[in-house]
C-alpha atoms as a PDB file:
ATOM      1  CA  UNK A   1    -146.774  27.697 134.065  1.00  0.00           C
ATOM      2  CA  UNK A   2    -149.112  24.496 133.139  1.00  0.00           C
ATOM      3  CA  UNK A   3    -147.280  24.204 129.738  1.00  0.00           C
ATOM      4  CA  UNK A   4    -143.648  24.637 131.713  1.00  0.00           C
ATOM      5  CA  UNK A   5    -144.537  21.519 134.307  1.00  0.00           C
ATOM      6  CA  UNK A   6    -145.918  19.184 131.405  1.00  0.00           C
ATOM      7  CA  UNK A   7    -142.755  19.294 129.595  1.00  0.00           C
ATOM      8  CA  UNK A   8    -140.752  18.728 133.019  1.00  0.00           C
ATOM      9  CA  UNK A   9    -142.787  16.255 133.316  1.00  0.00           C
ATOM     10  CA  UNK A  10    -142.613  14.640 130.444  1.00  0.00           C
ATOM     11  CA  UNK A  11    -138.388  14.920 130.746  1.00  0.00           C
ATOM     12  CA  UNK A  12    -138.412  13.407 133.979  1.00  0.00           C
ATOM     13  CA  UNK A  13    -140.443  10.602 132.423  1.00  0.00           C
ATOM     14  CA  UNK A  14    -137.812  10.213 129.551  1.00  0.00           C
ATOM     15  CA  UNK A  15    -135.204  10.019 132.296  1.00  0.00           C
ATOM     16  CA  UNK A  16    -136.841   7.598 134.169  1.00  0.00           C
ATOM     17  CA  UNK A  17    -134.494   4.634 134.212  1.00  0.00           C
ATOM     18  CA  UNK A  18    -131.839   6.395 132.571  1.00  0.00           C
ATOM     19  CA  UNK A  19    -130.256   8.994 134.477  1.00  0.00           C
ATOM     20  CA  UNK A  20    -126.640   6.726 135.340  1.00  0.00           C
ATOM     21  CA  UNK A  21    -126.405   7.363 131.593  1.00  0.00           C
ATOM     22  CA  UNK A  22    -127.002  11.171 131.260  1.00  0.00           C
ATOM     23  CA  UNK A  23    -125.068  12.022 133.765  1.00  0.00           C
ATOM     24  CA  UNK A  24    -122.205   9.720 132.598  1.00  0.00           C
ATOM     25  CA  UNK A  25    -122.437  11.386 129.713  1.00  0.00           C
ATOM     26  CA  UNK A  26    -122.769  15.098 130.927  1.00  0.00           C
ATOM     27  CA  UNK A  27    -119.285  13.959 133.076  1.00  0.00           C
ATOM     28  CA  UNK A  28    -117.554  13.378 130.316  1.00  0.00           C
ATOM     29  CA  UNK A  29    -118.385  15.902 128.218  1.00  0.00           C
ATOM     30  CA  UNK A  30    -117.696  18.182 130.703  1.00  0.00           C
ATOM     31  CA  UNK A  31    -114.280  16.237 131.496  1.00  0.00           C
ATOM     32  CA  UNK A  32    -113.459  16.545 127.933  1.00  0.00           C
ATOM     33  CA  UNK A  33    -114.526  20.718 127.715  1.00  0.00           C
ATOM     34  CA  UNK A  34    -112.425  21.187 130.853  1.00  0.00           C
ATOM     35  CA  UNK A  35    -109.142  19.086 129.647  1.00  0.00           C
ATOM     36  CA  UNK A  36    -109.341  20.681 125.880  1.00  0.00           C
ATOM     37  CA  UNK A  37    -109.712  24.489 128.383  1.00  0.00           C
ATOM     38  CA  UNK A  38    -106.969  23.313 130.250  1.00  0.00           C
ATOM     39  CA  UNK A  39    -104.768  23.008 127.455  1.00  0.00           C
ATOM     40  CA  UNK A  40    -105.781  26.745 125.840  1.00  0.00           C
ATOM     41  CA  UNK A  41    -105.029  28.098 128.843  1.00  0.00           C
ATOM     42  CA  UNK A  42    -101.190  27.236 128.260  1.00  0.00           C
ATOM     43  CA  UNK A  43    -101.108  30.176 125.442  1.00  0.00           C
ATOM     44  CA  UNK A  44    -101.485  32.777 127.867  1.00  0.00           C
ATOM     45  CA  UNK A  45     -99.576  31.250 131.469  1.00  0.00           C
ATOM     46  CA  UNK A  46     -96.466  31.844 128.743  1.00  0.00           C
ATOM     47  CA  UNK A  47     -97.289  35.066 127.104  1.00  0.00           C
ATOM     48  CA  UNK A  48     -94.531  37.997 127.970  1.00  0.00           C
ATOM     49  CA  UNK A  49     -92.186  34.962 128.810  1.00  0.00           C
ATOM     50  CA  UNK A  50     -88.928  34.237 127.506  1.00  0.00           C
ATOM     51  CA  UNK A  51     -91.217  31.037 126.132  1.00  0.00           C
ATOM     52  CA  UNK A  52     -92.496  33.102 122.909  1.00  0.00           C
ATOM     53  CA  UNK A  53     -92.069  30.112 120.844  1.00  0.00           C
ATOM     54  CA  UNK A  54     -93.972  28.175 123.479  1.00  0.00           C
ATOM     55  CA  UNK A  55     -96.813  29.853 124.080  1.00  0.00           C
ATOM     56  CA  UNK A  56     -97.650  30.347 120.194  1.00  0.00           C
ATOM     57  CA  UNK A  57     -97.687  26.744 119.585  1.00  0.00           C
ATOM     58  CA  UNK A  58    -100.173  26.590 123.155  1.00  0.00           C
ATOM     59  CA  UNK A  59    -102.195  29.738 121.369  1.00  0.00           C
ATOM     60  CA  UNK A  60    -102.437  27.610 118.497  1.00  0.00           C
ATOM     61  CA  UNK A  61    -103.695  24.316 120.170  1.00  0.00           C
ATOM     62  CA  UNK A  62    -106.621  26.977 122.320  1.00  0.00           C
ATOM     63  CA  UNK A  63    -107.697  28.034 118.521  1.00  0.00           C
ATOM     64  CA  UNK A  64    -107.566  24.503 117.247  1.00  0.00           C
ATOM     65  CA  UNK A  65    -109.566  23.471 120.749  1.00  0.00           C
ATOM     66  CA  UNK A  66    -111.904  26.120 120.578  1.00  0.00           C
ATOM     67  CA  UNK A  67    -113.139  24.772 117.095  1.00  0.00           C
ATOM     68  CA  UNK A  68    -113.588  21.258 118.310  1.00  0.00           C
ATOM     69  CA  UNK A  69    -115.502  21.914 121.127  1.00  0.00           C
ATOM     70  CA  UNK A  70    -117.944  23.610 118.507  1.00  0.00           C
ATOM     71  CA  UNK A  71    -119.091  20.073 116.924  1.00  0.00           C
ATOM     72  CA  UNK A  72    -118.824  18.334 120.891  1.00  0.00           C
ATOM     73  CA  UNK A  73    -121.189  20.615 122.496  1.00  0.00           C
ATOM     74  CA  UNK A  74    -123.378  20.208 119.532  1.00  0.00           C
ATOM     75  CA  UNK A  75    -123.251  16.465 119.761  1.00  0.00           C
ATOM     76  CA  UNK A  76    -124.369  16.284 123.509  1.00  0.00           C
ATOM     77  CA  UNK A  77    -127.612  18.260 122.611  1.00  0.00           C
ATOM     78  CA  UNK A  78    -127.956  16.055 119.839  1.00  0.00           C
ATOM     79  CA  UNK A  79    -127.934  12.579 122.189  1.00  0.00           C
ATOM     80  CA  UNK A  80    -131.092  14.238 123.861  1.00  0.00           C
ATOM     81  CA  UNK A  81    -132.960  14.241 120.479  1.00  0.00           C
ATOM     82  CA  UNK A  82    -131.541  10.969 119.881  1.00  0.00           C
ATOM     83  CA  UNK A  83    -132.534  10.114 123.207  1.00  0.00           C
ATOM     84  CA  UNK A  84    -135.871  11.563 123.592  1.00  0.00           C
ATOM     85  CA  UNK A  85    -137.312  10.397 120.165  1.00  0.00           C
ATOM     86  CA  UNK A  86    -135.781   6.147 120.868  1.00  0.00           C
ATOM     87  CA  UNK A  87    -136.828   6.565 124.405  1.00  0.00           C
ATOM     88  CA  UNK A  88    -133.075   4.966 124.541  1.00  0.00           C
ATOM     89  CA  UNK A  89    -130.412   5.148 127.221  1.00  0.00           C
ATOM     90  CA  UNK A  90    -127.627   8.349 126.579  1.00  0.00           C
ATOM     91  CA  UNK A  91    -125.542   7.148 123.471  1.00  0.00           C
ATOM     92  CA  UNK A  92    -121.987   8.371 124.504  1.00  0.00           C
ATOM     93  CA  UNK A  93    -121.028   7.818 120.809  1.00  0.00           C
ATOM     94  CA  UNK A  94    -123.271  10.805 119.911  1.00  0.00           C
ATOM     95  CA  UNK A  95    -121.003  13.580 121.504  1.00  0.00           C
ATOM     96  CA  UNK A  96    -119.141  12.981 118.246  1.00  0.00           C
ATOM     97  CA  UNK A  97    -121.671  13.279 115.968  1.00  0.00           C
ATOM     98  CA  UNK A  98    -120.996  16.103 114.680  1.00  0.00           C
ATOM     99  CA  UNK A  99    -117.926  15.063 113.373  1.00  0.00           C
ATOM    100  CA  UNK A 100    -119.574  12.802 111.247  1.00  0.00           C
ATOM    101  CA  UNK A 101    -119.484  13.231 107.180  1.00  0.00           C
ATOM    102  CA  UNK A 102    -121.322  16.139 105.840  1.00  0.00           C
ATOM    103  CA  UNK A 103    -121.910  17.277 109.507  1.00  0.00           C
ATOM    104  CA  UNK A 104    -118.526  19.088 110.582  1.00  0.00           C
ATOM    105  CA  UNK A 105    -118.587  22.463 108.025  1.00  0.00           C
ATOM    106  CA  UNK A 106    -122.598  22.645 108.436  1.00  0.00           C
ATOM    107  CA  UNK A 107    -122.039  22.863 112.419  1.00  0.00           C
ATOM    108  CA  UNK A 108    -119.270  25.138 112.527  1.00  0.00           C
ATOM    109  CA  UNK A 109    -120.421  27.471 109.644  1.00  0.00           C
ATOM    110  CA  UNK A 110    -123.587  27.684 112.119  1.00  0.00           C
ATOM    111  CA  UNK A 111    -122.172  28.082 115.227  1.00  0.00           C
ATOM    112  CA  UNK A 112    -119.413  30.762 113.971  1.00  0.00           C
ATOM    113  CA  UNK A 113    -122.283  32.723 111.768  1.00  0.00           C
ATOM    114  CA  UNK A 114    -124.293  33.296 115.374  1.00  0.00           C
ATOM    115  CA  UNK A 115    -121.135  34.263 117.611  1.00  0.00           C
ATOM    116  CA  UNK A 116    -120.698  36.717 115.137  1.00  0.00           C
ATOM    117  CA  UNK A 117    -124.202  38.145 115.330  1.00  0.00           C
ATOM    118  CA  UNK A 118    -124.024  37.964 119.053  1.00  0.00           C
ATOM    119  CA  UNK A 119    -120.690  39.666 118.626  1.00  0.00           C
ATOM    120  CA  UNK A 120    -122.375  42.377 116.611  1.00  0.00           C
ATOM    121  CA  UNK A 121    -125.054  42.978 119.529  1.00  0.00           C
ATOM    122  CA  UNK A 122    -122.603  43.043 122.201  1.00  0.00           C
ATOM    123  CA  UNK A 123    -120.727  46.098 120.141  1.00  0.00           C
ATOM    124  CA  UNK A 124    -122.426  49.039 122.582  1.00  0.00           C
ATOM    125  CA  UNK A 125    -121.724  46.811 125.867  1.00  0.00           C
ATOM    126  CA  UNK A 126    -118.118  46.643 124.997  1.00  0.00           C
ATOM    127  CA  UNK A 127    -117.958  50.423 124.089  1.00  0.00           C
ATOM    128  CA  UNK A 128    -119.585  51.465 127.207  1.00  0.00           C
ATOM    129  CA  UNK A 129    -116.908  49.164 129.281  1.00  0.00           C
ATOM    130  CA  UNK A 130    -114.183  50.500 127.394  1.00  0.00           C
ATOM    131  CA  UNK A 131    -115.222  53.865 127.467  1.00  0.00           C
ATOM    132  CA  UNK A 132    -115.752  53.657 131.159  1.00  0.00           C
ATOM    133  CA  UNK A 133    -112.629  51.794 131.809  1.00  0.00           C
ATOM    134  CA  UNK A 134    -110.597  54.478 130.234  1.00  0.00           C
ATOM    135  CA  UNK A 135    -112.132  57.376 131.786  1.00  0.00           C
ATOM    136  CA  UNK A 136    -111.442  55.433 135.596  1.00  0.00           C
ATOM    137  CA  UNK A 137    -115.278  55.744 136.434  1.00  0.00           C
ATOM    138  CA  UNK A 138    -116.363  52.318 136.816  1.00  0.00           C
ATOM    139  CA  UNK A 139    -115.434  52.208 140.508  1.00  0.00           C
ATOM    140  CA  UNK A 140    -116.758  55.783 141.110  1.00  0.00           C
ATOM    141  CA  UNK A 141    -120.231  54.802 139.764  1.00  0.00           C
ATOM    142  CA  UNK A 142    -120.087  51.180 140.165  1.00  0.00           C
ATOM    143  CA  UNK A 143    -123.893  50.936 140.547  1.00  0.00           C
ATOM    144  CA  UNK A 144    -124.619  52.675 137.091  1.00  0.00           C
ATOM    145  CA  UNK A 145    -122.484  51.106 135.183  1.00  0.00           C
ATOM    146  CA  UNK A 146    -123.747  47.785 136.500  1.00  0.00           C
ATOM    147  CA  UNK A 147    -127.172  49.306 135.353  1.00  0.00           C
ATOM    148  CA  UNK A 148    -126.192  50.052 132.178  1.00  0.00           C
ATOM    149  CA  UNK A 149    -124.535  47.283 131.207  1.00  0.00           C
ATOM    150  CA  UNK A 150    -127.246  44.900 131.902  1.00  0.00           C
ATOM    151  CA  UNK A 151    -129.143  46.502 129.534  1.00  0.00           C
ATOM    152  CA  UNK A 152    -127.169  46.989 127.189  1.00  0.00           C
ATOM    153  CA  UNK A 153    -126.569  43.264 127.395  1.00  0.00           C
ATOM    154  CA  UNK A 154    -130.230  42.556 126.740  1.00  0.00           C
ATOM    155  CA  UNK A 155    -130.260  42.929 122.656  1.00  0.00           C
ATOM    156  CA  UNK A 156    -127.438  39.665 122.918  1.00  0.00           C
ATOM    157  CA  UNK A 157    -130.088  37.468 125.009  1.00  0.00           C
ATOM    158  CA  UNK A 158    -132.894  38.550 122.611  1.00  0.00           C
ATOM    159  CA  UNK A 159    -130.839  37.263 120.202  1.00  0.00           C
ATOM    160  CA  UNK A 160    -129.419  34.071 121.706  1.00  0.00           C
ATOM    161  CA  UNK A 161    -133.241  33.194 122.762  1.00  0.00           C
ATOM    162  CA  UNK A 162    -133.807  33.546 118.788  1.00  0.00           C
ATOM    163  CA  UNK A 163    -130.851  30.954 117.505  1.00  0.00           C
ATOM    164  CA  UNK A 164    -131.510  28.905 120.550  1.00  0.00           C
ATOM    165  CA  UNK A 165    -133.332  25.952 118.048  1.00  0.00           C
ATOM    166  CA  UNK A 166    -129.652  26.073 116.160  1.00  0.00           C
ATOM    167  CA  UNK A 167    -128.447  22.278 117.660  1.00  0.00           C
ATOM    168  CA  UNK A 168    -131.615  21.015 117.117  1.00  0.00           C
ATOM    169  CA  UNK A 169    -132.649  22.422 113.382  1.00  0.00           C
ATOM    170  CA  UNK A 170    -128.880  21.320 112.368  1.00  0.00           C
ATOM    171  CA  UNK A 171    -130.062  17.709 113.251  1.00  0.00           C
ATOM    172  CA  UNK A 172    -133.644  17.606 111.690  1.00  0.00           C
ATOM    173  CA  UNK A 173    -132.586  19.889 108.653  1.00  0.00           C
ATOM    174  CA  UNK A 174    -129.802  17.885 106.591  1.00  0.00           C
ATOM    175  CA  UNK A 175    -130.619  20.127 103.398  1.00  0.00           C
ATOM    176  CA  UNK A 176    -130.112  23.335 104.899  1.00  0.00           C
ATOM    177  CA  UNK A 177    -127.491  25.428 104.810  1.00  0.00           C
ATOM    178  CA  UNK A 178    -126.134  27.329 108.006  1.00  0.00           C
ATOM    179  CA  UNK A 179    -127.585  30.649 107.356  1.00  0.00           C
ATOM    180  CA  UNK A 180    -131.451  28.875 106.566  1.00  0.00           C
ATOM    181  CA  UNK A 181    -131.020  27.016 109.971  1.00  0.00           C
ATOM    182  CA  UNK A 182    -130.448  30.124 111.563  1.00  0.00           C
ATOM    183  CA  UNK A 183    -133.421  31.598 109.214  1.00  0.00           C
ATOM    184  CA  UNK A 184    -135.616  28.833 110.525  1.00  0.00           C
ATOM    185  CA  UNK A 185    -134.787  29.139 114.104  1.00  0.00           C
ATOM    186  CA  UNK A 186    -135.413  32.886 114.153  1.00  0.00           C
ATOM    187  CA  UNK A 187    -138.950  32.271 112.160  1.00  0.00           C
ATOM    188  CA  UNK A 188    -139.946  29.225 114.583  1.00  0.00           C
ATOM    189  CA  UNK A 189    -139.063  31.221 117.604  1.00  0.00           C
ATOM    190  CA  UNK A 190    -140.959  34.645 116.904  1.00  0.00           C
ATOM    191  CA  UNK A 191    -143.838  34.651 119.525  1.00  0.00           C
ATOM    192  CA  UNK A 192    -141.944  32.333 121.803  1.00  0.00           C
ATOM    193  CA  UNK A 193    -138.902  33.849 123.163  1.00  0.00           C
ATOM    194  CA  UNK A 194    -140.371  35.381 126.455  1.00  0.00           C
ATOM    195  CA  UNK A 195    -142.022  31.368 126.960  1.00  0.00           C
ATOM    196  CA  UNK A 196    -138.473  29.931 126.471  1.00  0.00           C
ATOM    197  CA  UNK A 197    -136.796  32.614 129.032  1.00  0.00           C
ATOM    198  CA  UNK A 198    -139.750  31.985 131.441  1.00  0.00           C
ATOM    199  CA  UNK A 199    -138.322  28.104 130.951  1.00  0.00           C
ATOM    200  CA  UNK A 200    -134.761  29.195 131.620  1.00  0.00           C
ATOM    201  CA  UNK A 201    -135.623  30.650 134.471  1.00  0.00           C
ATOM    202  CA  UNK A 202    -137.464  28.101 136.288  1.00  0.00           C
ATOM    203  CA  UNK A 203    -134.542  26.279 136.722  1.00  0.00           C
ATOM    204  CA  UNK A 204    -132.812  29.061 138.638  1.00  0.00           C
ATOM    205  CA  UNK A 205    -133.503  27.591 142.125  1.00  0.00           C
ATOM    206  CA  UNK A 206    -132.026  24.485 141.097  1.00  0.00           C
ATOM    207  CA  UNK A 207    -128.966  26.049 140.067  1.00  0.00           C
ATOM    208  CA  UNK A 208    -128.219  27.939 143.203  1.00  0.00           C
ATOM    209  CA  UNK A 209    -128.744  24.354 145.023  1.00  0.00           C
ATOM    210  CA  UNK A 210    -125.964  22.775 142.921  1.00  0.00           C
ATOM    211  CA  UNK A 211    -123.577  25.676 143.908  1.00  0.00           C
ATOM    212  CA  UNK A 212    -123.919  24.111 147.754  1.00  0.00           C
ATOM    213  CA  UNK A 213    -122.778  20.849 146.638  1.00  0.00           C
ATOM    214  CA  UNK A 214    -119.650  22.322 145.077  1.00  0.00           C
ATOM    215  CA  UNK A 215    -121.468  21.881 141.368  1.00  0.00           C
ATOM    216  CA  UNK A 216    -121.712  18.170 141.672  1.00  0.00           C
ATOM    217  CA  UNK A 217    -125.327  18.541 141.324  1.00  0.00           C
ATOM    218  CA  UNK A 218    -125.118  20.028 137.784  1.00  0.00           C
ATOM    219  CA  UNK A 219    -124.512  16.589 136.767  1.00  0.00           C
ATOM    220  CA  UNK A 220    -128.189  15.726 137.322  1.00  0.00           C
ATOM    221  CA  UNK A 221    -129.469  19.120 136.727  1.00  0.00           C
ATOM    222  CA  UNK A 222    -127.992  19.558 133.085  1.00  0.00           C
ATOM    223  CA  UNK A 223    -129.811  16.633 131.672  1.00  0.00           C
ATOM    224  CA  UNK A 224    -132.886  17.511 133.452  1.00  0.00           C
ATOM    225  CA  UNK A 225    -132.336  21.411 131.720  1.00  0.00           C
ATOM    226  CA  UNK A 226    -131.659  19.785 128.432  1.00  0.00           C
ATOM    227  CA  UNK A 227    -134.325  17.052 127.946  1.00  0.00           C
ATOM    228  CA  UNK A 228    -136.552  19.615 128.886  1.00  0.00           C
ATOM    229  CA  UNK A 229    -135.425  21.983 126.546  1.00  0.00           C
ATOM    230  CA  UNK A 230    -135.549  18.843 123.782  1.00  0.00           C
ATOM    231  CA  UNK A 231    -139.088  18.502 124.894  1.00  0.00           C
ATOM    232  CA  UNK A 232    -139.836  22.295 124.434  1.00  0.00           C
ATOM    233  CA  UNK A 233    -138.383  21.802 121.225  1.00  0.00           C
ATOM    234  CA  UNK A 234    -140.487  18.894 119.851  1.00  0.00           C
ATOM    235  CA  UNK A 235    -143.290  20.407 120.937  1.00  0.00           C
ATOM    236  CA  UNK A 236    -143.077  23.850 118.741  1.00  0.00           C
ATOM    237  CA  UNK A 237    -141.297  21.768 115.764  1.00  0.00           C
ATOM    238  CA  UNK A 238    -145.093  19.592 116.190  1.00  0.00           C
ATOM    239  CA  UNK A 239    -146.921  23.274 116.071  1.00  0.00           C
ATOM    240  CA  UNK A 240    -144.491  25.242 113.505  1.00  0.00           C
ATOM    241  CA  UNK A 241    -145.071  22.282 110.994  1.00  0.00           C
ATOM    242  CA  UNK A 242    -149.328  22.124 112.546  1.00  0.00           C
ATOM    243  CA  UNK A 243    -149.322  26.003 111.058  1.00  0.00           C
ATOM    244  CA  UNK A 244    -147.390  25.263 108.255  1.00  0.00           C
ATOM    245  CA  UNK A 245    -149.860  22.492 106.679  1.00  0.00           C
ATOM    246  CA  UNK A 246    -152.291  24.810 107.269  1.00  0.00           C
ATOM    247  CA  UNK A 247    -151.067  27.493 105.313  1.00  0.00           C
ATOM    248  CA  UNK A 248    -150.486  25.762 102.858  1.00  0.00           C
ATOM    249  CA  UNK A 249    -153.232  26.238 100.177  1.00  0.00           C
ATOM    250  CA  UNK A 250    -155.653  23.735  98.416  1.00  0.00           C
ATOM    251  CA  UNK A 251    -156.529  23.707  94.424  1.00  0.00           C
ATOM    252  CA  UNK A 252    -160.763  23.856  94.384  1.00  0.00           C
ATOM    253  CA  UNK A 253    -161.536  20.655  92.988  1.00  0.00           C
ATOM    254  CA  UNK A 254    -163.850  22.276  90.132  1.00  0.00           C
ATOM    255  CA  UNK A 255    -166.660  20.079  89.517  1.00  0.00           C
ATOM    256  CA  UNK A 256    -168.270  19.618  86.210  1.00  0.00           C
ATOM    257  CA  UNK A 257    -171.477  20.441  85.328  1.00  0.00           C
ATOM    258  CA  UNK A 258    -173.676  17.261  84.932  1.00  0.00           C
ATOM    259  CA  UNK A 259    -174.816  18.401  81.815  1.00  0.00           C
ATOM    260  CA  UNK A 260    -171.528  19.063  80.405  1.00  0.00           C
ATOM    261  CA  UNK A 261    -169.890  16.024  81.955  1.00  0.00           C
ATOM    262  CA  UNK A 262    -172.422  13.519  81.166  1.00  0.00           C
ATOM    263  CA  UNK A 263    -173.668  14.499  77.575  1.00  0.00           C
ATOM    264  CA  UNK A 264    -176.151  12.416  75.916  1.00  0.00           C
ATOM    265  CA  UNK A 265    -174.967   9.965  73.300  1.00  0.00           C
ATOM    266  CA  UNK A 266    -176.531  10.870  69.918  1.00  0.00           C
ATOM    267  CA  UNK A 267    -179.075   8.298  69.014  1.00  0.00           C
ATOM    268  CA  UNK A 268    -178.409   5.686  66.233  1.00  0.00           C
ATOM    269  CA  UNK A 269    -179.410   5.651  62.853  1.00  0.00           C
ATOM    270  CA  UNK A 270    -181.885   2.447  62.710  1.00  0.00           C
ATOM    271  CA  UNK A 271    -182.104   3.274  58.759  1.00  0.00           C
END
């Protein structure tokens, strides 16, 4: 719990001075995730209409939004690296980063790669629904299935809490391709993934607090959840690499002998 207060700590000290500019910026991204939502919703408000034509094209725009809110959300973790590491306000401009050259296919080859792996843990979860569902026994052992479903659901946290270095190893990791950043994350995090949910979860009070203020309050809490998490980040990139160098294995210097490396000089012939 020590470690888990130092880095709130040191976020709240990174905020200092600048939190009119994180939560500027956590307003609009969240202005511009609920607009681009807005507009994917459309698809299925005309579905089974007379609209057909209509709510294709709106199906269309969801997919299209769907894949640009990829590089967005990835941006707005990156501003809190950017952030962090300058000791700078929020850089509004960085929400866009990952649009940036070389950046856009990297990010979305990422993020795609791990919904499908967390699509592949979910499999049993969505068997056991629809196997439930069909059968009509999900209200006549609601409790159960409630059970059961939570822990089935657990293999797709494990894994989240795995990839959860993604945004951050995209950043620091130019030369990577998508599948070694997800390599990375998963090698980085083995040890640590029960520390990082124990992080989660301290912020669980402060999340039922912003639900009495009608959410407003997430404006503050999200950059206090993030820089924290940027913190918790830094600090096992600083140990991963600490291990690394360590591993990594000297050459002996082999010293001569002083007889062999300092050999006599044969005398001169005075004759």
């Amino acid at each position: 719990m020590g470690k888990i207060n130092d880095l709130k700590d040191q976020a709240l000290a990174t905020l200092k001075g600048k939190w009119g500019s994180f939560v500027g910026l956590t307003f609009i991204y969240l202005l511009i995730y609920t607009l681009f939502a807005f507009l994917s919703m459309f698809g299925t408000i005309f579905e089974g209409s007379s609209f057909t034509g209509l709510a294709a094209v709106f199906s269309f725009i969801g997919l299209v939004v769907a894949v640009l809110l990829i590089p967005i959300s990835y941006g707005y973790m990156v501003a809190y690296l950017h952030a962090s590491r300058q000791d700078l306000p929020a850089d509004i401009g960085d929400l866009f980063f990952g649009f940036r050259k070389g950046q856009f296919a990297r990010v979305l080859g990422a993020f795609i790669l791990l919904w499908l792996i967390l699509m592949v843990t979910m499999i049993p979860y969505i068997a056991f629904i629809g196997i439930m569902a069909v059968r009509g026994q999900m209200e006549d052992h609601f409790g159960l299935t409630v059970f059961i479903a939570i822990l089935l659901m657990i293999p797709m946290y494990v894994v989240a809490l795995a990839y959860a270095l993604v945004p951050f190893l995209l950043r620091d990791e130019p030369e990577l391709s998508a599948r070694e950043i997800l390599a990375k994350s998963r090698m980085m995090m083995q040890g640590h993934k029960w520390e990082l949910f124990i992080l989660m979860l301290s912020f669980i009070g402060w999340s039922f607090l912003c639900v009495f203020t009608l959410f407003i309050g997430y404006l503050w809490l999200a950059p206090y959840m993030c820089m924290t998490f940027t913190k918790y980040y830094e600090k096992l990139r600083a140990e991963y690499e600490g291990v690394a160098d360590e591993g990594t294995e000297q050459q002996p210097v082999v010293e001569e002998p002083a007889s062999v490396a300092e050999e006599p000089a044969p005398a001169e012939d005075n004759e």
